[in-house]
C-alpha atoms as a PDB file:
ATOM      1  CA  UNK A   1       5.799   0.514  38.755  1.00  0.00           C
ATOM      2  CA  UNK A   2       9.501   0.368  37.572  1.00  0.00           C
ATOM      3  CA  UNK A   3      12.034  -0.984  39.913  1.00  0.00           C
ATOM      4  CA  UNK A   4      14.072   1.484  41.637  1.00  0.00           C
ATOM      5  CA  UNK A   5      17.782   0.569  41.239  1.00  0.00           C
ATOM      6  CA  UNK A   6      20.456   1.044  44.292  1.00  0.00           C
ATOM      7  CA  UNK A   7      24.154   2.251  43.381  1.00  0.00           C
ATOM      8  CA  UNK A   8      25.416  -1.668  43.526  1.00  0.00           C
ATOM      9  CA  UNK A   9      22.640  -2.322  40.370  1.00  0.00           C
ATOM     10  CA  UNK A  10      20.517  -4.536  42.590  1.00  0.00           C
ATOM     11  CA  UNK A  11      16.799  -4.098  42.190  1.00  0.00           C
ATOM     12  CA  UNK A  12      15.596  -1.873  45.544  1.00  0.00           C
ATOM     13  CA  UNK A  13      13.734  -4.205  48.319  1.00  0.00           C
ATOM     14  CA  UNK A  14       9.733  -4.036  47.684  1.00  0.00           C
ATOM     15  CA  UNK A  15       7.986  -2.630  50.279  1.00  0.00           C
ATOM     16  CA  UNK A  16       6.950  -4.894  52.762  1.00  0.00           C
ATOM     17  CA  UNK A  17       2.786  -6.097  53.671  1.00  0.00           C
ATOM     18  CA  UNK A  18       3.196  -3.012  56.330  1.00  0.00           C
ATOM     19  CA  UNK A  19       4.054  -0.417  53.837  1.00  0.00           C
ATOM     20  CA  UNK A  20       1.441  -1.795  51.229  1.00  0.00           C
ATOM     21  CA  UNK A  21      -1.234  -1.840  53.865  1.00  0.00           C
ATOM     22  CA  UNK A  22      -0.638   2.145  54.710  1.00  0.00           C
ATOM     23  CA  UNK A  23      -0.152   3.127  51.402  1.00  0.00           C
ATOM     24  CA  UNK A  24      -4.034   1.408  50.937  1.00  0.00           C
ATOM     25  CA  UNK A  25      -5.442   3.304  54.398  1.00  0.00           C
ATOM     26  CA  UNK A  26      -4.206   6.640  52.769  1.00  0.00           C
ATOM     27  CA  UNK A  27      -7.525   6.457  50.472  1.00  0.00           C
ATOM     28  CA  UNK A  28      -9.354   3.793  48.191  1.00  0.00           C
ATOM     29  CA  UNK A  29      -7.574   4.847  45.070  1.00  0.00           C
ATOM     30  CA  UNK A  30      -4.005   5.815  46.768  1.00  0.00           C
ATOM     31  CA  UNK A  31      -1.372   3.859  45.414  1.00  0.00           C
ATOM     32  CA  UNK A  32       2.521   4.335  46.533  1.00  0.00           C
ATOM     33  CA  UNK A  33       4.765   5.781  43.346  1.00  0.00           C
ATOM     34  CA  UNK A  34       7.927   6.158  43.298  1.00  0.00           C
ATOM     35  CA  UNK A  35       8.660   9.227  44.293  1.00  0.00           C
ATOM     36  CA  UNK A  36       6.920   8.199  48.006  1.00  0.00           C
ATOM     37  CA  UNK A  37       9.561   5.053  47.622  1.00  0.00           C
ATOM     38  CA  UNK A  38      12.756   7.417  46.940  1.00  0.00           C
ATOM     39  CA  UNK A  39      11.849   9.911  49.769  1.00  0.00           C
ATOM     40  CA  UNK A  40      11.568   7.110  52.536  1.00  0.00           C
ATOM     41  CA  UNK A  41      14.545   5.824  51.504  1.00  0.00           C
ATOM     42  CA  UNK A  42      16.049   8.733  51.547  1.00  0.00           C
ATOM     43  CA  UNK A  43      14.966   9.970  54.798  1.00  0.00           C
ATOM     44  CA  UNK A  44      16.412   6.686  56.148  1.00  0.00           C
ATOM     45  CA  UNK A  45      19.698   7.060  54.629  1.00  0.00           C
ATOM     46  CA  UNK A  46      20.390  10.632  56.086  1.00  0.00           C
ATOM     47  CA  UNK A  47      21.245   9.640  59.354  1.00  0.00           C
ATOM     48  CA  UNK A  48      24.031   7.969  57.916  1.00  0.00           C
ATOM     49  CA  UNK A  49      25.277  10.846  56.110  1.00  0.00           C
ATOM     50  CA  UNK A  50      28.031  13.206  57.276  1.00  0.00           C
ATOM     51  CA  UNK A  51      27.540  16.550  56.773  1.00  0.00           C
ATOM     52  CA  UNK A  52      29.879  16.804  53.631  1.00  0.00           C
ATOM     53  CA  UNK A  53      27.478  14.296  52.382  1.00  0.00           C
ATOM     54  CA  UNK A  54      24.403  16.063  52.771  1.00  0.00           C
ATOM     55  CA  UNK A  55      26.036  19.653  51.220  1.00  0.00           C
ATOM     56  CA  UNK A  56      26.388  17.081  48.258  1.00  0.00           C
ATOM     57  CA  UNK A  57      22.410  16.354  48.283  1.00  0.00           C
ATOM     58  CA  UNK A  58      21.568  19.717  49.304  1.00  0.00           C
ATOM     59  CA  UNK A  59      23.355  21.259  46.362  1.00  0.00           C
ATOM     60  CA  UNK A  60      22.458  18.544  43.715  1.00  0.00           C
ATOM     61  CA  UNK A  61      18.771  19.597  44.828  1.00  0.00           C
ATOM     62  CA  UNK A  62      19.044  23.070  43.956  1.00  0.00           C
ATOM     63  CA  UNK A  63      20.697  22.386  40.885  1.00  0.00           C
ATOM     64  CA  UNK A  64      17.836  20.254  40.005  1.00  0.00           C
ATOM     65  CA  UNK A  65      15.198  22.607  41.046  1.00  0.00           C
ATOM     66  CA  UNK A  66      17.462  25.092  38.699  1.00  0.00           C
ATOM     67  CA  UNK A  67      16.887  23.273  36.213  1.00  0.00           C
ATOM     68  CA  UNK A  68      13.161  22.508  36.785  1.00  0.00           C
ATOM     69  CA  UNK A  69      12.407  26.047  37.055  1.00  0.00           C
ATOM     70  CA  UNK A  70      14.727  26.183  33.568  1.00  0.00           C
ATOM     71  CA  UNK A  71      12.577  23.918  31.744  1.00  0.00           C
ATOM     72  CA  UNK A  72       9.522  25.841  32.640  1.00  0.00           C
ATOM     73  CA  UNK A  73      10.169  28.777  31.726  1.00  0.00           C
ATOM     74  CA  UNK A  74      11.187  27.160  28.471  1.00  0.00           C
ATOM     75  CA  UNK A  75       8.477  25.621  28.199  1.00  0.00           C
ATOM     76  CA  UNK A  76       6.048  28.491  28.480  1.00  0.00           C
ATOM     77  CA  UNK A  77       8.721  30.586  26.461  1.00  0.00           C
ATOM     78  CA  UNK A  78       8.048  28.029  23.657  1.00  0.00           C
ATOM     79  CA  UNK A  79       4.076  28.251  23.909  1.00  0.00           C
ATOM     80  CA  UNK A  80       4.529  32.219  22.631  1.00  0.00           C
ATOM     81  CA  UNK A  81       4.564  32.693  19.154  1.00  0.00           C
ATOM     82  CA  UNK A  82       8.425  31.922  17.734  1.00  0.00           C
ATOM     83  CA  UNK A  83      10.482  34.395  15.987  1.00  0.00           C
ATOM     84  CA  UNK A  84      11.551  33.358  12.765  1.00  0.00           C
ATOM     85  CA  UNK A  85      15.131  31.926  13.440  1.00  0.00           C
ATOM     86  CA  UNK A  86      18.163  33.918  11.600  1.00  0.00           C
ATOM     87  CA  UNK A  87      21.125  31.656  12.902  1.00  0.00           C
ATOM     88  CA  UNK A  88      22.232  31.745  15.867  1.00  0.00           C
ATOM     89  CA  UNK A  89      21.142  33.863  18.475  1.00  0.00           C
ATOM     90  CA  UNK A  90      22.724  34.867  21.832  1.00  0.00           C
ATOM     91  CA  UNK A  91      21.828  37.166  24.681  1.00  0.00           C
ATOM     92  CA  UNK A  92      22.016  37.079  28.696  1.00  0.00           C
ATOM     93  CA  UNK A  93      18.955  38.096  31.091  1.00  0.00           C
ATOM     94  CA  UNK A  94      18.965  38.416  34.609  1.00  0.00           C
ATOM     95  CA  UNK A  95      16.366  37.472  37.389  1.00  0.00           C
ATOM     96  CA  UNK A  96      14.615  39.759  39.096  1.00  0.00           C
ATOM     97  CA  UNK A  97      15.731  38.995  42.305  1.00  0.00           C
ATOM     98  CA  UNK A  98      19.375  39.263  40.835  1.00  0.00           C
ATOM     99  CA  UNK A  99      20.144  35.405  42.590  1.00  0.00           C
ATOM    100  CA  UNK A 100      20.321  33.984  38.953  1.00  0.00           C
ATOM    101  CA  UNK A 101      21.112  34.629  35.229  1.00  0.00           C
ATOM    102  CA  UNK A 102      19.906  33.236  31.899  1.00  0.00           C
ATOM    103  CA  UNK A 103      21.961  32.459  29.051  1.00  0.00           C
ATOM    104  CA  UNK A 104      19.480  32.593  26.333  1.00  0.00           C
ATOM    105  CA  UNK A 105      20.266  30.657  23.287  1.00  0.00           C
ATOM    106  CA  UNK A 106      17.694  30.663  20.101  1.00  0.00           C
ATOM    107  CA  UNK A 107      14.622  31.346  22.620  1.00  0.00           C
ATOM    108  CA  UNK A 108      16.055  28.424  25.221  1.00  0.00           C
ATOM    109  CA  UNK A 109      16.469  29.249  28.564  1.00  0.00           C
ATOM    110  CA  UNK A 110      19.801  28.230  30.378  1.00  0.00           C
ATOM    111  CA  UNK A 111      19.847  29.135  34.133  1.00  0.00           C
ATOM    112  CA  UNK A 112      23.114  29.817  35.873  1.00  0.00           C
ATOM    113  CA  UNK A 113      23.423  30.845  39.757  1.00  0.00           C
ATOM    114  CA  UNK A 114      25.042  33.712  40.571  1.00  0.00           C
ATOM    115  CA  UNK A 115      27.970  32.092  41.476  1.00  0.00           C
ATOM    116  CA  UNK A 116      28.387  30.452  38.277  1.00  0.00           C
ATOM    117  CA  UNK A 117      28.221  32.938  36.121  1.00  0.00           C
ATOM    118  CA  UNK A 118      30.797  34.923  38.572  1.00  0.00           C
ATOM    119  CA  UNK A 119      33.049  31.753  37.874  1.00  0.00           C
ATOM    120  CA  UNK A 120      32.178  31.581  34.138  1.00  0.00           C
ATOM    121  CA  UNK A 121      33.100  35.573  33.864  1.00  0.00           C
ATOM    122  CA  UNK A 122      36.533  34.851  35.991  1.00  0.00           C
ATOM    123  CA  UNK A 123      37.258  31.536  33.295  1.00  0.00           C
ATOM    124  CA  UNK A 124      36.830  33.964  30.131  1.00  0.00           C
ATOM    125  CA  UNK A 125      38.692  37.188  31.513  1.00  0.00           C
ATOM    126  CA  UNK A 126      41.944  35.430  32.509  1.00  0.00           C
ATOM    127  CA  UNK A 127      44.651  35.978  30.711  1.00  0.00           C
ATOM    128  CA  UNK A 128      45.274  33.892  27.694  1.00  0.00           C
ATOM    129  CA  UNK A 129      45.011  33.892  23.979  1.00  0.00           C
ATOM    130  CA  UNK A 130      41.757  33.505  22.956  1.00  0.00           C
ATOM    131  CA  UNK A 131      42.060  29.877  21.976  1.00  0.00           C
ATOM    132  CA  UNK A 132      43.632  29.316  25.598  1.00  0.00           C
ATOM    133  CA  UNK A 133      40.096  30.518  27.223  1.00  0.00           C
ATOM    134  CA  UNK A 134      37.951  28.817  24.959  1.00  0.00           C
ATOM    135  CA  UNK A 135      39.454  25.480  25.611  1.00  0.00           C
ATOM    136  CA  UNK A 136      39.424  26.421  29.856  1.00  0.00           C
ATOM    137  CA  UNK A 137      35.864  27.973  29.068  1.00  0.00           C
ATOM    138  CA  UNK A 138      34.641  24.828  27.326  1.00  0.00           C
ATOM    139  CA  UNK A 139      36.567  22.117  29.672  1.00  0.00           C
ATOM    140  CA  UNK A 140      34.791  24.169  32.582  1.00  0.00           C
ATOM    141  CA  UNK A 141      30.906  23.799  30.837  1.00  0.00           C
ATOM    142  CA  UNK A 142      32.205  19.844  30.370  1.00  0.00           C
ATOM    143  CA  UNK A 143      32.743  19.517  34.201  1.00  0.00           C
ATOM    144  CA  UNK A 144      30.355  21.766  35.529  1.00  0.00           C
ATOM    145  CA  UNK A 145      27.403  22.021  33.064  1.00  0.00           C
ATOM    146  CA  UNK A 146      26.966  19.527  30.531  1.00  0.00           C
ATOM    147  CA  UNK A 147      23.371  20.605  30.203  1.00  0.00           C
ATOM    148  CA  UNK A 148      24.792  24.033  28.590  1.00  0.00           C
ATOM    149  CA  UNK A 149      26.512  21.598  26.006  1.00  0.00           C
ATOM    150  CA  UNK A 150      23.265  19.937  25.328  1.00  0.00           C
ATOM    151  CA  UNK A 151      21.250  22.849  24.983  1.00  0.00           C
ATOM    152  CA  UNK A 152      23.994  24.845  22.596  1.00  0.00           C
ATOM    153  CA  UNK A 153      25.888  22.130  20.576  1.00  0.00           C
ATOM    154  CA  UNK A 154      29.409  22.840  20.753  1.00  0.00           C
ATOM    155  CA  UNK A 155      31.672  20.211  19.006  1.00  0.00           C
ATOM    156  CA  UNK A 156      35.199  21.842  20.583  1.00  0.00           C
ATOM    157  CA  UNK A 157      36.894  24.635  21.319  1.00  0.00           C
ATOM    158  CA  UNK A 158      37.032  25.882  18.076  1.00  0.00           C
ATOM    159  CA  UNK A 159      33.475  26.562  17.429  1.00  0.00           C
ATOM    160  CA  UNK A 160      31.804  29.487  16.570  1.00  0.00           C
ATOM    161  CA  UNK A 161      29.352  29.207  18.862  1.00  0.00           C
ATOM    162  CA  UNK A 162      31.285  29.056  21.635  1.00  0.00           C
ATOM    163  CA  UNK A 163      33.413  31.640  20.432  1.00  0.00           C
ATOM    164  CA  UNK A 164      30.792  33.921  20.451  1.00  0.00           C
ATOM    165  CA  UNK A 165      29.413  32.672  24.062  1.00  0.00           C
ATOM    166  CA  UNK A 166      32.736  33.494  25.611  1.00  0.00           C
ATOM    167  CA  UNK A 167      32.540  37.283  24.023  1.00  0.00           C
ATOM    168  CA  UNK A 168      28.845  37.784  25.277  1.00  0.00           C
ATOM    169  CA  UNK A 169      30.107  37.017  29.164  1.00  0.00           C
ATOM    170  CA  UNK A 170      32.826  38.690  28.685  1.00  0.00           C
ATOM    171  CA  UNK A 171      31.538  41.834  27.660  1.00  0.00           C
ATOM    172  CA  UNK A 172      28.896  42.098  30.464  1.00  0.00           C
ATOM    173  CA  UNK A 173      30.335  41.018  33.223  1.00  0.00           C
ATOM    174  CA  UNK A 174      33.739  41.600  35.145  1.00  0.00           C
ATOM    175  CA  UNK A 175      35.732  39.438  36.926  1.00  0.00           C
ATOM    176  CA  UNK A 176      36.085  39.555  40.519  1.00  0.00           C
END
């Protein structure tokens, strides 16, 4: 089992003989992981927490279930049979519930909330020269969504890629 690190870089405390001994009484071949070890401590460290603090938590959870569900879908997207790739391919799909979009990028998945894309549509419709909205555009995916970055390399402002990217939201959806 890997050490679980704190934010000061210390090694976390090892459970004690009392948290050994229930992890055994849970069954003969029940061992604690680490995921058992991150949600005690976290339990214990919400009482702490203000409640700006646990907006924080509760929002970095649903952007990692986002992206959980993201990969998923990716990864059954990717057990279909591929299309033959002919550069670089673009389109946006929404959810059926309508609480999320998908930027779809050479048959990978990216999921955006609502909300997101509503901010990502308000970025690339302000005014500016087109070179002015890139550059917001791409500072925005830097801050916000790195993953996006990851997913569809984008050196800069300049590239095509993202050039095109802005055009796409642009053209199907309206600022508010």
């Amino acid at each position: 089992m890997a050490d679980v690190k704190k934010k000061t870089g210390k090694p976390a405390a090892k459970p004690d003989k009392k948290t050994a001994a229930s992890a055994k009484k849970s069954g003969p071949d029940r061992t604690e992981d680490g995921r058992d070890i991150l949600a005690r401590e976290l339990r214990s460290l919400i009482p702490r927490l203000d409640a700006e603090g646990l907006s924080f938590l509760v929002e970095q959870a649903r952007i990692h279930l986002y992206n959980m569900q993201a990969e998923e879908l990716n990864k059954t997207l990717a057990g279909r049979a591929a299309q033959p790739a002919r550069g670089d391919s673009f389109r946006l799909e929404g959810s059926g519930s309508g609480s999320s979009y998908y930027i779809v990028y050479n048959n990978d998945w990216i999921m955006f909330s609502r909300d997101e894309m509503a901010q990502a549509a308000r970025i690339v419709s302000a005014p500016g020269t087109d070179m002015e909205i890139r550059e917001r555009f791409y500072r925005w995916l830097e801050r916000e969504r790195r993953d996006v970055l990851v997913s569809i390399p984008m050196a800069d402002r300049f590239d095509e890629k993202l050039k095109t990217l802005t055009a796409l939201i642009k053209r199907n959806f309206k600022a508010k």
